[in-house]
Protein backbone atom coordinates (compact mmCIF):
# COMPACT_ATOMS: atom_id res chain seq x y z
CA UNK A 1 225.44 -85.96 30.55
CA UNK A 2 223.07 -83.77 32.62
CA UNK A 3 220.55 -81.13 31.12
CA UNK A 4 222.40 -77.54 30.36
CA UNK A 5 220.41 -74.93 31.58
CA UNK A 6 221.25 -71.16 30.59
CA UNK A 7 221.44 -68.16 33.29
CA UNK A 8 220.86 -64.80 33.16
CA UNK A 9 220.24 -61.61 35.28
CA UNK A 10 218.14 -58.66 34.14
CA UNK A 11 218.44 -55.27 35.34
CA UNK A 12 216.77 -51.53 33.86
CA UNK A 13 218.77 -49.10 33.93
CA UNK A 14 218.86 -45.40 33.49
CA UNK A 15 220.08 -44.26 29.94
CA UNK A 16 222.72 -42.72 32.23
CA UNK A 17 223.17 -45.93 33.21
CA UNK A 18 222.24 -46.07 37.23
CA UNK A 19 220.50 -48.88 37.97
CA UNK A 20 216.55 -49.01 39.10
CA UNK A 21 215.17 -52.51 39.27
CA UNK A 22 217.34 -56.17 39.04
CA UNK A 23 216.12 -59.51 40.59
CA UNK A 24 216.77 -58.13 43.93
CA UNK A 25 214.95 -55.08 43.92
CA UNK A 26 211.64 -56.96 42.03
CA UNK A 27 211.64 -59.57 45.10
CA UNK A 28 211.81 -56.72 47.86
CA UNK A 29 208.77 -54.98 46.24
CA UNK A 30 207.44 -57.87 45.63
CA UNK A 31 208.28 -59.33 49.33
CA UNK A 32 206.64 -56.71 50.78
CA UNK A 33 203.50 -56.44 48.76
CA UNK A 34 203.33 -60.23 49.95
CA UNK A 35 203.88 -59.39 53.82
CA UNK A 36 202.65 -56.26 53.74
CA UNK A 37 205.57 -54.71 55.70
CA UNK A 38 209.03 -53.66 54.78
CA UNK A 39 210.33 -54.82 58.11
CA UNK A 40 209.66 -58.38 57.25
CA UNK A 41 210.33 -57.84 53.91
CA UNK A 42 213.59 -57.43 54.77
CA UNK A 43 213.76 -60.01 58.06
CA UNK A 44 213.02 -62.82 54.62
CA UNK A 45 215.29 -61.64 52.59
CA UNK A 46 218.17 -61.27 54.94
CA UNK A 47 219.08 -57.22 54.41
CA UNK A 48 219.18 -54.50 56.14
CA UNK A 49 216.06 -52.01 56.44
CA UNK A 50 218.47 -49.27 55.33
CA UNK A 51 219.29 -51.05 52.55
CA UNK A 52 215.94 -51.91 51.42
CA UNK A 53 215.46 -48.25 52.30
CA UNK A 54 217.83 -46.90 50.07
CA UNK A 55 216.70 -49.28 47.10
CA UNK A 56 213.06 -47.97 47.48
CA UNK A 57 214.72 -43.92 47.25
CA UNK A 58 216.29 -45.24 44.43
CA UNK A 59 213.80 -46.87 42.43
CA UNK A 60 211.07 -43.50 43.32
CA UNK A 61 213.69 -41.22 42.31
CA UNK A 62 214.41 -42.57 38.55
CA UNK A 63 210.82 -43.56 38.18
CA UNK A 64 209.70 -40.00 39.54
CA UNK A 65 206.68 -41.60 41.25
CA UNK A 66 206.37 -43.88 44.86
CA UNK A 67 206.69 -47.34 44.65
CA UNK A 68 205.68 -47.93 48.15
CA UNK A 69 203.50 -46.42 50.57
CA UNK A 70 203.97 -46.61 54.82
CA UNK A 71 201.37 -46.34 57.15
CA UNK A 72 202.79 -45.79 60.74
CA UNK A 73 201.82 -47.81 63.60
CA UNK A 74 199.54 -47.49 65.79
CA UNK A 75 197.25 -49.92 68.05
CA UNK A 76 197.41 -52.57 65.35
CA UNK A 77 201.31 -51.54 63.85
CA UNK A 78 201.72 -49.85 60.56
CA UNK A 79 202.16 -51.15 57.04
CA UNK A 80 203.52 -51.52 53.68
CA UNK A 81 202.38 -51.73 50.41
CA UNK A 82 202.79 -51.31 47.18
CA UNK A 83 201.12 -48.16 45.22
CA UNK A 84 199.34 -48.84 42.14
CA UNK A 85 202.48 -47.65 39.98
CA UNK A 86 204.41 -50.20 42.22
CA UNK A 87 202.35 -52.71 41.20
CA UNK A 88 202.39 -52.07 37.24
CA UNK A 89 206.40 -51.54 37.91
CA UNK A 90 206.52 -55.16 39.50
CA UNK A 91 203.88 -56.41 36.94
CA UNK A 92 206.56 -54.99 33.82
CA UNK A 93 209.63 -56.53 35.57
CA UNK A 94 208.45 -60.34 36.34
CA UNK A 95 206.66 -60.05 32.78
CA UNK A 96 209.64 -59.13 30.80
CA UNK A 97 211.96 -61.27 33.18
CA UNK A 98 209.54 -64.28 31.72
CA UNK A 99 209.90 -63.16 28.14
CA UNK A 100 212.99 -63.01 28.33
CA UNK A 101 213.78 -66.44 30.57
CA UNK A 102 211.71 -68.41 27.63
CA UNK A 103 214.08 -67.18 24.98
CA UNK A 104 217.32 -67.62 26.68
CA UNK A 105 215.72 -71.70 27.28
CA UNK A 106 214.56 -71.62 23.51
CA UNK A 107 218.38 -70.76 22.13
CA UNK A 108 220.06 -72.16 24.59
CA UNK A 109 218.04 -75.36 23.62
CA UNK A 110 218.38 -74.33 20.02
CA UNK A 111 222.59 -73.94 20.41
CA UNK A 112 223.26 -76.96 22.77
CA UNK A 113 221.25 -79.58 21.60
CA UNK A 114 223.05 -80.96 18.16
CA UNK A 115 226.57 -81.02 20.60
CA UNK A 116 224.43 -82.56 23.78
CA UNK A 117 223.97 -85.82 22.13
């Protein structure tokens, strides 16, 4: 019999309940802190820049601070990066997303393995 592995998917929402930041969002900010432009950013991870637009309005306007900030062209092109809040917001999502991963494993481990063997 092959390894079970749990699954889950994390989002932060509102109190209201609108939705900021889910596995999506975290690898477009994180995507384009990587590239360093929200045109690629969104050329990797196959959406549209309106999209990825519309998720960055999103996120600024729950968190009441900018997430990203665009530098326009020029000789050498313009960029993308994140702002230092973006970067603690990222930080707090993959950190928590790991917290949480290791203790779905640990009781999913903990509930499965007696009826595994």
């Amino acid at each position: 019999m092959q390894k079970l592995q749990a699954k889950f998917r994390l989002w932060i929402d509102t109190k209201s309940g609108k939705s900021i930041i889910g596995d999506g969002r975290w690898r477009l900010l994180d995507t384009i802190e990587k590239t360093g432009s929200l045109a690629s950013a969104c050329k990797i991870l196959n959406i549209s820049y309106r999209k990825a637009w519309g998720d960055l309005l999103e996120i600024q306007k729950a968190t009441e601070a900018a997430v990203i900030e665009k530098h326009r062209g020029g000789n050498k092109g313009g960029d993308t990066h994140l702002t230092p809040y973006g970067k603690k917001f990222t930080k707090a999502y993959k950190c928590m997303h790991s917290d949480i991963e290791k203790a779905v494993e640990k009781s999913c481990s903990k509930y499965f393995h007696t009826i595994l063997k």
